[in-house]
Protein backbone atom coordinates (compact mmCIF):
# COMPACT_ATOMS: atom_id res chain seq x y z
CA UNK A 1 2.29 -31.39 -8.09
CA UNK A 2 2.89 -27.59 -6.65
CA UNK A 3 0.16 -25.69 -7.74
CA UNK A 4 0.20 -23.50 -10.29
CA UNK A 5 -0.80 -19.92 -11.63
CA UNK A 6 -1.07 -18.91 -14.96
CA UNK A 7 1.44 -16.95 -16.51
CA UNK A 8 -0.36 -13.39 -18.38
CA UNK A 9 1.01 -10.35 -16.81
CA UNK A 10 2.91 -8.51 -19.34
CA UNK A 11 6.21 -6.74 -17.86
CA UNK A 12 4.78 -3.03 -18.87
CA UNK A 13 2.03 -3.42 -16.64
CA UNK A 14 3.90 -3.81 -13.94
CA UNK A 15 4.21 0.15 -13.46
CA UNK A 16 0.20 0.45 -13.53
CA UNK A 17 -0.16 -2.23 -10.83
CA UNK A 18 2.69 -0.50 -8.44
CA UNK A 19 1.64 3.20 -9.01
CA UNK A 20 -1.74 2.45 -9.08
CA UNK A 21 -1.66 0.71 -5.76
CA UNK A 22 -0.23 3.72 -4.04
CA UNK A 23 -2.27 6.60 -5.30
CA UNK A 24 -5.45 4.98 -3.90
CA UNK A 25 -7.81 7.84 -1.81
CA UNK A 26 -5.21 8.75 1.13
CA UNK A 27 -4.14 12.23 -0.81
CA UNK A 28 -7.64 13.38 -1.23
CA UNK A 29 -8.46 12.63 2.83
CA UNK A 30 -5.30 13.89 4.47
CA UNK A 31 -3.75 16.71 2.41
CA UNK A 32 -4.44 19.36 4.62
CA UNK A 33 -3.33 17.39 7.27
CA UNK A 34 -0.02 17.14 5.82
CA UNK A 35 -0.23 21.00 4.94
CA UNK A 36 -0.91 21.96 8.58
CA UNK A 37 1.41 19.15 9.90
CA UNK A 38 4.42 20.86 8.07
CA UNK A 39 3.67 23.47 5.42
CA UNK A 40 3.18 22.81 1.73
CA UNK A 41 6.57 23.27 1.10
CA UNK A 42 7.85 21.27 4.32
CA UNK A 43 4.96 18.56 3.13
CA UNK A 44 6.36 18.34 -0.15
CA UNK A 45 10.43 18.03 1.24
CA UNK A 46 8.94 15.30 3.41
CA UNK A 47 7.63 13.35 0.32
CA UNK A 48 10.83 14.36 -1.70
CA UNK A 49 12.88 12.79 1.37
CA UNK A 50 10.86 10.37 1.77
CA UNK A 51 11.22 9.12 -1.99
CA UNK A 52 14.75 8.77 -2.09
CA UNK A 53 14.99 7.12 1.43
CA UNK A 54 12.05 4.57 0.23
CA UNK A 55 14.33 4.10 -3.26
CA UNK A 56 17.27 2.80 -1.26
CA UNK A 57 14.98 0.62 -0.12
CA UNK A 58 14.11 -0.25 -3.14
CA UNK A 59 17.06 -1.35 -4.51
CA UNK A 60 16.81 -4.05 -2.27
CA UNK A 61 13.37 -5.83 -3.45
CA UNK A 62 15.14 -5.02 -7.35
CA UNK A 63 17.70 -7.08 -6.12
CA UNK A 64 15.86 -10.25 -4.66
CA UNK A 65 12.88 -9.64 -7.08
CA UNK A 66 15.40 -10.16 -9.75
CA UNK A 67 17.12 -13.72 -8.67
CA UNK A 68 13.49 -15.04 -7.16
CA UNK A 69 10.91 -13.89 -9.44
CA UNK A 70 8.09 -15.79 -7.61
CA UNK A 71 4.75 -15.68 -6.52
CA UNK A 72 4.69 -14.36 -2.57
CA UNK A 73 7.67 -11.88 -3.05
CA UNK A 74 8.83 -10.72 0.80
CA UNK A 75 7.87 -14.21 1.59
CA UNK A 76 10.62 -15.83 -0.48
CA UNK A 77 13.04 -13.60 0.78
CA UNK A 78 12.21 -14.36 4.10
CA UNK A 79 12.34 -17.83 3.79
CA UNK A 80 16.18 -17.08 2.28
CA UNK A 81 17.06 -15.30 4.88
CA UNK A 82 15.25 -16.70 8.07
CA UNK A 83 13.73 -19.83 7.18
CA UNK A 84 10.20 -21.05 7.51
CA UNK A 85 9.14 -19.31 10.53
CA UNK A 86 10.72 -16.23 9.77
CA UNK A 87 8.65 -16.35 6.22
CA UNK A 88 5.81 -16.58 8.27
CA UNK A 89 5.47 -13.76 10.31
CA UNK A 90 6.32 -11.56 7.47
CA UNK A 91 3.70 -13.40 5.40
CA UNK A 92 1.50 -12.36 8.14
CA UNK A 93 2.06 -9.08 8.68
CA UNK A 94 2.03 -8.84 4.92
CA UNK A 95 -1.72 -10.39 4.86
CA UNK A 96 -2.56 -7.77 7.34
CA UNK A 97 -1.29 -4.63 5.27
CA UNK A 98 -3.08 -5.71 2.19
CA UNK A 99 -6.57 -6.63 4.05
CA UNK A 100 -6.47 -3.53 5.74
CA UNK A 101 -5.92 -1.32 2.83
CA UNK A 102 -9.03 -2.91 1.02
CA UNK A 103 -10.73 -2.58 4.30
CA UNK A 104 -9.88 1.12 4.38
CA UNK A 105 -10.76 1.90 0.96
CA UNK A 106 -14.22 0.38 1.09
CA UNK A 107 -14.52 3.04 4.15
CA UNK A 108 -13.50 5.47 2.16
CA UNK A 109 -15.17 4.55 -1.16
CA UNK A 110 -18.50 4.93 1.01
CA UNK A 111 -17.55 8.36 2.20
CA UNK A 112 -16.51 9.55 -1.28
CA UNK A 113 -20.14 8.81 -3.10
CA UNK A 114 -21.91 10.42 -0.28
CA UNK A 115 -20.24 13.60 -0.91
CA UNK A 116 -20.13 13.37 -4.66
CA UNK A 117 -24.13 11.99 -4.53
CA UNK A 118 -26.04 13.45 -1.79
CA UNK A 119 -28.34 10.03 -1.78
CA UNK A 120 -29.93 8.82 1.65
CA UNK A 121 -27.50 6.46 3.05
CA UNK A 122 -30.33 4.96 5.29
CA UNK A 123 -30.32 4.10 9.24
CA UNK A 124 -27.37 3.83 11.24
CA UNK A 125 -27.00 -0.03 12.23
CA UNK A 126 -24.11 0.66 14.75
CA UNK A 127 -21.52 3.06 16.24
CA UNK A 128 -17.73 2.18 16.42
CA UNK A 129 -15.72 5.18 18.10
CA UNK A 130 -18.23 7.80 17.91
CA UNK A 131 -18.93 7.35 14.36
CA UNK A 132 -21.79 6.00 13.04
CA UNK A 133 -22.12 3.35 9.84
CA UNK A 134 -25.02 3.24 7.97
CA UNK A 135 -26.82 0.80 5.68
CA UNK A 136 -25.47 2.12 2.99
CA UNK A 137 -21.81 2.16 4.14
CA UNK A 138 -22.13 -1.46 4.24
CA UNK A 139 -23.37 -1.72 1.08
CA UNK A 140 -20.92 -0.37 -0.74
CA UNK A 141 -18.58 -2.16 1.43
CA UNK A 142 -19.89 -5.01 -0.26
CA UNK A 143 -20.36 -4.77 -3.87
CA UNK A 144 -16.93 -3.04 -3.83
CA UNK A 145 -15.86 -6.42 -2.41
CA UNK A 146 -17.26 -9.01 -4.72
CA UNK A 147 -16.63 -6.62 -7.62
CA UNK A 148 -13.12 -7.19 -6.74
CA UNK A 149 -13.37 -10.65 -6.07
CA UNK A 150 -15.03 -10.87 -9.56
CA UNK A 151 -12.17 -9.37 -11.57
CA UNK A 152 -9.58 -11.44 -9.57
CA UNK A 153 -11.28 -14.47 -9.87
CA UNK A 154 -10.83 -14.03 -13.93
CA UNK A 155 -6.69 -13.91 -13.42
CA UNK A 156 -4.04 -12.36 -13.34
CA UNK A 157 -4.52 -10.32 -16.92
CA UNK A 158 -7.99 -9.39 -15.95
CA UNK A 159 -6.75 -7.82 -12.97
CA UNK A 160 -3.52 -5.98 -15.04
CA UNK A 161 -5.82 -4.63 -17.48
CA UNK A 162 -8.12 -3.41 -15.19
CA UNK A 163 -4.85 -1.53 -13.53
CA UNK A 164 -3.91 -0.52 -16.64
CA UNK A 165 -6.50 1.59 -18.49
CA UNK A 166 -8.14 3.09 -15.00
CA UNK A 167 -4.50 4.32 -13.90
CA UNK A 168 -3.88 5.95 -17.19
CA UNK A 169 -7.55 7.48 -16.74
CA UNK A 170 -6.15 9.07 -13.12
CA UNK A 171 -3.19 10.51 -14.46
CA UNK A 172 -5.05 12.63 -17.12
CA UNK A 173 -7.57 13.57 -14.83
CA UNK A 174 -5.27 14.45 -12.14
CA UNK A 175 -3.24 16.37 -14.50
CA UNK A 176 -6.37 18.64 -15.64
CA UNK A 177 -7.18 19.48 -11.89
CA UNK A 178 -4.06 20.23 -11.22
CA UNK A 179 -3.00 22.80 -14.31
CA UNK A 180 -6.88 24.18 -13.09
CA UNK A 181 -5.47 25.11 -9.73
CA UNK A 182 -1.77 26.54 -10.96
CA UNK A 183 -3.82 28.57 -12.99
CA UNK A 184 -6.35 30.04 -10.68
CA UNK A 185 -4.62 29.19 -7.56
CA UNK A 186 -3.02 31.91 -5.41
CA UNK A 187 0.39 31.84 -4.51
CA UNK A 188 0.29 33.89 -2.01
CA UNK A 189 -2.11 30.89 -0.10
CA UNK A 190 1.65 29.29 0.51
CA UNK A 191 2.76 31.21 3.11
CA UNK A 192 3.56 30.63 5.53
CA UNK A 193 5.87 27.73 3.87
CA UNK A 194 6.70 25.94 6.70
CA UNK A 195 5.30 25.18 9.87
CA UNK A 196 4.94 28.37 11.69
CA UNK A 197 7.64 29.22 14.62
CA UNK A 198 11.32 28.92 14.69
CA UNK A 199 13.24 26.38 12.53
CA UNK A 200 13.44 23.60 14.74
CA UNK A 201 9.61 23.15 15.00
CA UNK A 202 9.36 23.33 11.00
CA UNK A 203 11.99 20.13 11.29
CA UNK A 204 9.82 18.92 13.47
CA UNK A 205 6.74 19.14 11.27
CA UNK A 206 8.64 17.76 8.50
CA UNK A 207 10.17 14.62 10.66
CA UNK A 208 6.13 14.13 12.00
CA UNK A 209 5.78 13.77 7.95
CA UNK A 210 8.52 11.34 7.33
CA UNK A 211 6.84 8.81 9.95
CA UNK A 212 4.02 8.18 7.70
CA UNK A 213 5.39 8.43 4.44
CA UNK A 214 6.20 4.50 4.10
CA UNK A 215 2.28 4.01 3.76
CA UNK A 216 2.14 6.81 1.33
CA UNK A 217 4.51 5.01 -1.10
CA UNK A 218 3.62 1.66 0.66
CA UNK A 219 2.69 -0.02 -3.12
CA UNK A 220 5.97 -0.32 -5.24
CA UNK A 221 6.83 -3.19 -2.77
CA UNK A 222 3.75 -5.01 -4.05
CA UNK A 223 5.35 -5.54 -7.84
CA UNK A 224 7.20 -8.67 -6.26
CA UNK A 225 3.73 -10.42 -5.95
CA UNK A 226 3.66 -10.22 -10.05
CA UNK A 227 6.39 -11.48 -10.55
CA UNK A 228 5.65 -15.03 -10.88
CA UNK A 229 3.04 -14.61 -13.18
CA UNK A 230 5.11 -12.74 -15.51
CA UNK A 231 4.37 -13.82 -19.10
CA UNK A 232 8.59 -13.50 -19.56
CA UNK A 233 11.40 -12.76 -17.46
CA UNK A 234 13.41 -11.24 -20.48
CA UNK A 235 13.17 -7.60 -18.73
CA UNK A 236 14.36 -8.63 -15.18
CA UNK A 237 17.49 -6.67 -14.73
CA UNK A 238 14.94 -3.39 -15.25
CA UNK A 239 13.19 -4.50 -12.30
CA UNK A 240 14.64 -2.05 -9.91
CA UNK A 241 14.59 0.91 -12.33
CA UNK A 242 10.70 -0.04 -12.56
CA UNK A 243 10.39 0.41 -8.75
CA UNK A 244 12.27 3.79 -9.56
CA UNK A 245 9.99 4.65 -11.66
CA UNK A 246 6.83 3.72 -10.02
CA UNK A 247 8.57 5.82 -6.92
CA UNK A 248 9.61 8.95 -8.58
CA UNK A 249 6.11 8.94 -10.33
CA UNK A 250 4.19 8.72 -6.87
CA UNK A 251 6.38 11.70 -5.59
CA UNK A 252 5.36 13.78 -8.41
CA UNK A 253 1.90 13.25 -7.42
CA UNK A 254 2.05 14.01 -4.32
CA UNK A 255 3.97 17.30 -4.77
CA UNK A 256 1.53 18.02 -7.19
CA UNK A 257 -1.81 17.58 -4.97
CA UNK A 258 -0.35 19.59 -2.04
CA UNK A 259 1.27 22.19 -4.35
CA UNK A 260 -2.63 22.24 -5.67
CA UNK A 261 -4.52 22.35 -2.77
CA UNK A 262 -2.07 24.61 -0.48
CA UNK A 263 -2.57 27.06 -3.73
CA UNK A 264 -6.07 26.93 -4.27
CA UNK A 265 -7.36 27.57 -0.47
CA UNK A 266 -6.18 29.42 2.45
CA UNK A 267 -4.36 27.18 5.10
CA UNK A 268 -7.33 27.98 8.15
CA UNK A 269 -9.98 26.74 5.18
CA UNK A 270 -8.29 24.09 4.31
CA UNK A 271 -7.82 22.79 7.57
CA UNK A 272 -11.53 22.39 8.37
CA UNK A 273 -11.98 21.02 5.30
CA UNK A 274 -13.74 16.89 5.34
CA UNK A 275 -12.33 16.58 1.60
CA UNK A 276 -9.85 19.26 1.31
CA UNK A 277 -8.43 19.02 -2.15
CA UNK A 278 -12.01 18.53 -3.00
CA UNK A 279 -13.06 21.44 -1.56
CA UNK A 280 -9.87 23.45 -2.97
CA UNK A 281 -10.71 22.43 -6.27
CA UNK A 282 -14.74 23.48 -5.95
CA UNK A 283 -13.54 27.09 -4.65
CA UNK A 284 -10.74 28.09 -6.91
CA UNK A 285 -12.37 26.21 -10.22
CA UNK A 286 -14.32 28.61 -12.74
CA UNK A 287 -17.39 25.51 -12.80
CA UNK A 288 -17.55 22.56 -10.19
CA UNK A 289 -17.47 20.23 -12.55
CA UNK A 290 -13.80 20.56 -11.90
CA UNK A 291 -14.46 19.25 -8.44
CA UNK A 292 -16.43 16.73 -9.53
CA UNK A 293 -13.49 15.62 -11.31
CA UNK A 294 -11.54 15.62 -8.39
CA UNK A 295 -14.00 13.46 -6.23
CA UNK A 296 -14.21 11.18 -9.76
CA UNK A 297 -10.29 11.04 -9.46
CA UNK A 298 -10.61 9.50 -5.87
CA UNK A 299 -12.83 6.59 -6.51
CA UNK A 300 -10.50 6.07 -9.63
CA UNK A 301 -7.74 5.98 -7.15
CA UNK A 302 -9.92 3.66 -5.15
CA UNK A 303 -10.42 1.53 -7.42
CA UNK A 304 -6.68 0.68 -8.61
CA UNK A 305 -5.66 0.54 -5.21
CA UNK A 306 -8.34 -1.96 -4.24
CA UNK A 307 -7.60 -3.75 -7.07
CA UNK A 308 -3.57 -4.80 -6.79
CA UNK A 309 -3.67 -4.92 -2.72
CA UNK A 310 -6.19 -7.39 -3.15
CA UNK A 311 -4.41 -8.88 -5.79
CA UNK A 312 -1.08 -9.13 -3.71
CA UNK A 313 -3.24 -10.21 -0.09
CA UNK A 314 -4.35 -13.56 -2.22
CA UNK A 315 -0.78 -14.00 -3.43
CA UNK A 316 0.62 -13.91 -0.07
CA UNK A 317 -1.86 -16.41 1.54
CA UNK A 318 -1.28 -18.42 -1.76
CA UNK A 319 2.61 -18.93 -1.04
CA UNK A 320 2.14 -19.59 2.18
CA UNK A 321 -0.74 -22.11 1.37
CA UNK A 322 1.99 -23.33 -1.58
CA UNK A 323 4.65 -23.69 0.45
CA UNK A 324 2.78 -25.94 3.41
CA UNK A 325 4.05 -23.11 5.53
CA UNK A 326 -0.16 -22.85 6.75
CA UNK A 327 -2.88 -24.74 5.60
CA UNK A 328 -2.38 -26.18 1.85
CA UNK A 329 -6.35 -24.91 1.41
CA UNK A 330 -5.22 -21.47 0.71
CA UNK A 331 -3.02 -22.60 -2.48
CA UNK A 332 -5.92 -24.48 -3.56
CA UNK A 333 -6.27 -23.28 -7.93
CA UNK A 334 -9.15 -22.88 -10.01
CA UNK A 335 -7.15 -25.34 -13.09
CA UNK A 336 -8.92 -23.00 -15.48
CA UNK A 337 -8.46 -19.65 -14.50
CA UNK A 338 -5.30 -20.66 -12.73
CA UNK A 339 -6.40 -18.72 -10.04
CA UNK A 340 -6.01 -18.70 -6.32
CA UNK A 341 -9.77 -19.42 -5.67
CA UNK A 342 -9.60 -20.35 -1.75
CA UNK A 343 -7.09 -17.43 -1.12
CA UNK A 344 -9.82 -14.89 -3.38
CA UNK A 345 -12.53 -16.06 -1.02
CA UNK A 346 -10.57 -15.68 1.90
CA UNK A 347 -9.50 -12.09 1.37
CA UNK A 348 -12.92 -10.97 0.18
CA UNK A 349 -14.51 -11.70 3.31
CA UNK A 350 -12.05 -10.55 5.74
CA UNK A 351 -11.36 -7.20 3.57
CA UNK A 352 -15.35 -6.90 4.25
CA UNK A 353 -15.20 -7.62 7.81
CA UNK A 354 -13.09 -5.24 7.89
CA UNK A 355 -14.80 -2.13 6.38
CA UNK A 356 -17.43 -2.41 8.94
CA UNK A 357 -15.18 -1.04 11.50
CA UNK A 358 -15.59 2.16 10.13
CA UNK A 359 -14.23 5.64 9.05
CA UNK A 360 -12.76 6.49 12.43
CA UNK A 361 -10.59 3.64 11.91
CA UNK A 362 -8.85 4.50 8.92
CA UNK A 363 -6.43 6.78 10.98
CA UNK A 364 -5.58 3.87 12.89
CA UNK A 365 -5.15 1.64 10.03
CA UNK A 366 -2.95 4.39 8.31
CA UNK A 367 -0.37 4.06 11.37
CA UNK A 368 -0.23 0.41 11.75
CA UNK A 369 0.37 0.14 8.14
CA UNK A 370 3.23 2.81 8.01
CA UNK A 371 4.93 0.82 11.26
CA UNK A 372 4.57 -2.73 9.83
CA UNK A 373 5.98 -1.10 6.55
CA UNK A 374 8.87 -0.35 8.14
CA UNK A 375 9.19 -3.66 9.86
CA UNK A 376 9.65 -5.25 6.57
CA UNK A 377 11.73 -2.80 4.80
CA UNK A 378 14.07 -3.99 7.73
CA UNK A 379 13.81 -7.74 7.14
CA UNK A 380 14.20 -7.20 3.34
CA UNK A 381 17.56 -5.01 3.60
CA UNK A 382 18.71 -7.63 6.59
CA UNK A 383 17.90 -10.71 4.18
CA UNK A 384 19.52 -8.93 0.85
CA UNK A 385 23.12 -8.16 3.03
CA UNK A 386 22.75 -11.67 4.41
CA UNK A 387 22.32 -13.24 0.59
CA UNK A 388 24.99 -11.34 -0.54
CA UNK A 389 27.37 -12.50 2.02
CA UNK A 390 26.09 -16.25 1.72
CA UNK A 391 25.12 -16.67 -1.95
CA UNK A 392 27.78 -14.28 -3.59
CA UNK A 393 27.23 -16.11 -6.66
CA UNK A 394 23.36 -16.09 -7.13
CA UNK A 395 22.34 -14.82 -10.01
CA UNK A 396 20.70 -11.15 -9.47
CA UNK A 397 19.72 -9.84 -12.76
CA UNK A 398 19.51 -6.72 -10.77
CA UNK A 399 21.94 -5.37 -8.51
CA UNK A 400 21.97 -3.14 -5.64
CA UNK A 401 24.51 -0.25 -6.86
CA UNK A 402 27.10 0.50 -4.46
CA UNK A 403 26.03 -2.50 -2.29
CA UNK A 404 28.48 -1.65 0.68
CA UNK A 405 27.22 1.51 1.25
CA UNK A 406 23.63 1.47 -0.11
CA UNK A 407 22.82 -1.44 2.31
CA UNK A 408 24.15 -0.36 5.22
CA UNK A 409 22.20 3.33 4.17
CA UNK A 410 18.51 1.08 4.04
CA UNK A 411 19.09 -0.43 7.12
CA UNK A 412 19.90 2.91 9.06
CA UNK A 413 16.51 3.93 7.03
CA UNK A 414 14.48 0.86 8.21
CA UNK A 415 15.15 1.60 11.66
CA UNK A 416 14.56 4.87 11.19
CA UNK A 417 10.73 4.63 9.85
CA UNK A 418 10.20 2.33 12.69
CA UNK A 419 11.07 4.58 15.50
CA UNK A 420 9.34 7.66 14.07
CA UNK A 421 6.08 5.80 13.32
CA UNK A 422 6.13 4.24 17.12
CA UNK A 423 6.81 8.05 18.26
CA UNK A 424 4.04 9.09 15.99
CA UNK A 425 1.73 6.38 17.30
CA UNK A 426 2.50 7.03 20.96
CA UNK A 427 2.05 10.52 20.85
CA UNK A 428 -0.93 10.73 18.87
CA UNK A 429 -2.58 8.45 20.75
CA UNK A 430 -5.03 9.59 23.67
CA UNK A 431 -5.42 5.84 25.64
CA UNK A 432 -3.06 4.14 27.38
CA UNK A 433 -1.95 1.45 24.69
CA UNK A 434 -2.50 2.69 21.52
CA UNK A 435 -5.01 0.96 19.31
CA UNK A 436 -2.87 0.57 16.51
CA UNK A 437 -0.63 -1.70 18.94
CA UNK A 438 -3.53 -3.36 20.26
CA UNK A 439 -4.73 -4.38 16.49
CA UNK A 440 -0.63 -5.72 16.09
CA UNK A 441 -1.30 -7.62 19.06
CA UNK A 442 -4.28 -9.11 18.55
CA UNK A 443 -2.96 -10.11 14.72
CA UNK A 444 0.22 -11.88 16.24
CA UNK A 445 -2.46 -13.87 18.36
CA UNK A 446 -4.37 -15.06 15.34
CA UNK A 447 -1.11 -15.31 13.79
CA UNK A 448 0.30 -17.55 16.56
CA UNK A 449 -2.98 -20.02 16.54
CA UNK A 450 -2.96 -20.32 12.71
CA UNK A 451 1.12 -21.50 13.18
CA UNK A 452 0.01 -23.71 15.83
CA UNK A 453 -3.26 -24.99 14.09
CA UNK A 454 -0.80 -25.29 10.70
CA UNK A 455 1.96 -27.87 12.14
CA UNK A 456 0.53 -31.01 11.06
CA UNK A 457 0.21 -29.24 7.27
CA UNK A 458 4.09 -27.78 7.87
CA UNK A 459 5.04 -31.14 8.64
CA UNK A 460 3.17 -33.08 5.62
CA UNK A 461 6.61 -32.19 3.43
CA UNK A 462 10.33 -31.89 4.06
CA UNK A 463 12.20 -28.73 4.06
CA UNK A 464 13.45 -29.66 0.18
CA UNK A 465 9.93 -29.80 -0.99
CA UNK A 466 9.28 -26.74 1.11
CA UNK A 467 11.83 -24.61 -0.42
CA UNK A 468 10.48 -26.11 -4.28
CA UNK A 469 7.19 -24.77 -3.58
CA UNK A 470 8.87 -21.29 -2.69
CA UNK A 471 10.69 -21.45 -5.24
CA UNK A 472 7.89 -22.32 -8.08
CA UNK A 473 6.71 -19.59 -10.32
């Protein structure tokens, strides 16, 4: 029998799960890097941009979210539009984006209770590009972990209610900081606007922006993982206005943190700055309990994101597990929790393994994400022309609007997000072969012995079968 997962996520929680896996801790770390990349205002036109280019995008996973509302989301498309091995490597890279990010934020949660608790974080155990982790780095590392891989390991609802009440909590939060700094802020801390020099550098600090913005909204893509646990499908030709939502929301929020920040400090402050909208916050605020709130805000925003990317990295290895497509151990289903309990395990060690690279690595990890982002936003738009043309008369409780034109407008996107994050990576870099490309590498290696090692399970069923486990909710 395919396996299984129970069925308890309730449609209006699927806004929680997608917004609150992209606010997570990135805004609070690199605002003033955005600021002095290309001005508040030329920051906040990138994200505006940025949001309608990733909601053409968009319209594409409404689409094939709508007609295959099933567990492993860019992994059913694949396999519709390039077949097993195809659904692989996008499996893969998918895996990697997800582990990473819960890698990153138990870096980051680490660095965030140090500055909000001055505690002693004890001895250094090892150094990993100049930076030092500590004892207590780790530490948090790993409670962070197996809190996480508590709460999944109850289901699906645990997981959406969790999402649910601690996003809502961020929003009002966020929301009092952020009426705290329009109040006491200074306007006159926006200028200069833009990027300082003649127009065509402030494009060019706008178009450095744009490369990085797919891991900024990188999150509303991870709703099709939900899908098949769905508790109905009675609401799935809203599915792309959701993603809409969940978009339009996250550009708001953005806006609204550099708009903050840019306000509350002057730009050569802010650019020293290890927390900066922290530190805004503490200047401009009439008590620091205000920036308490704001450091409070980032673990919140920790905490969802954690939360639904580890949620969607056990759903990937799950379809691919389900579907034979690598070893049938990773679809393996607690039959009372209807869980993914091999997949859970899985992704709560190598999310840990992870975090013990360190916080110099969470640049890198930024980049490779943004890139292999892009990578998929291509496959997705490729597979949704290629359905269309094929399978004219699938049903798609969702449709792209416009399809002629809106497709051939994600595509020219796609593409575009991949060549400015490889011209980002390449010129940011200071080694011969960037290390972001050297991480890509070394996953398609892993990638290439787990196919290999896989064969006999790929082989155990025939396409048919196959294509019914990718196909089961």
């Amino acid at each position: 029998m395919t396996a299984q997962l129970n069925k308890q996520i309730k449609y209006r929680q699927l806004f929680t799960i997608g917004f609150g896996s992209i606010i997570g801790v990135g805004w609070m770390i690199m605002a003033g890097v955005w600021i002095s990349t290309a001005g508040p205002i030329g920051a906040i036109i990138a994200f505006l941009i940025g949001a309608f280019a990733i909601s053409i995008i968009s319209f594409c996973y409404g689409e094939l979210g709508s007609a295959f509302p099933h567990s492993g989301g860019d992994i059913v498309y694949a396999y519709e539009g390039f077949g097993t091995k195809g659904s692989f490597i996008v499996g893969w890279f998918l895996a990697l984006i997800y582990i990473s990010i819960c890698a990153f934020l138990g870096i980051a949660a680490a660095w965030l209770i140090t500055v909000l608790f001055p505690i002693p974080t004890g001895p250094a155990l090892y150094s990993i590009m100049g930076k030092e982790i500590t004892v207590f780095d780790n530490i948090v590392s790993a409670l962070g972990t197996f809190a996480f891989y508590l709460i999944n390991s109850r289901g699906g609802a645990t997981m959406a209610r969790f999402q649910e009440i601690f996003t809502w909590i961020f929003l009002a939060v966020w929301l009092l900081f952020l009426c705290v700094a329009l109040i006491y802020g200074d306007i006159s801390n926006l200028s200069p606007t833009f990027l300082e020099g003649s127009t065509s550098v402030s494009l060019m600090g706008v178009f450095a922006m744009l490369a990085v913005v797919p891991v900024w909204y990188g999150g509303f893509n991870l709703l099709p993982q939900a899908l098949g646990e769905l508790s109905s499908l009675d609401n799935l030709s809203k599915f792309g206005n959701t993603l809409l939502m969940v978009l339009l929301a996250a550009a708001i929020f953005y806006s609204g943190v550099i708009l903050a920040t840019a306000m509350s400090l002057p730009r050569l402050e802010l650019q020293n700055a290890e927390l900066p909208v922290a530190d805004a916050l503490y200047a401009v605020a009439p008590t620091p309990i205000i920036g308490h709130l704001v450091l409070i805000t980032g673990l919140v925003g920790i905490l969802t994101s954690w939360n639904a990317c580890f949620y969607a990295a056990t759903r990937v290895l799950f379809a691919l597990g389900r579907s034979r497509i690598i070893s049938p151990w990773f679809s393996i289903v607690d039959q009372k929790r209807g869980i993914p309990k091999s997949s859970i395990l899985f992704v709560a060690i190598m999310s840990f393994l992870g975090s013990l690279l360190g916080q110099n690595s969470i640049a890198i990890i930024i980049n490779m994400i943004g890139l292999i982002y892009a990578f998929l936003y291509l496959i997705v738009a490729l597979v949704t022309i290629k359905l269309q043309k094929t399978h004219p008369d699938l049903k798609r409780p969702f449709s792209v609007p416009n399809p002629a034109f809106t497709l051939k407008l994600a595509i020219i996107i796609a593409l575009s997000f991949i060549v400015l994050a490889s011209y980002s990576i390449w010129q940011q870099s200071v080694v011969t072969i960037p290390f972001e490309f050297i991480a890509i590498i070394a996953w398609v290696i892993i990638g290439f012995l787990i196919w290999t090692l896989s064969k006999e399970s790929r082989n155990a069923i025939s396409e048919d079968e196959r294509a019914q486990n990718i196909h089961s909710r």
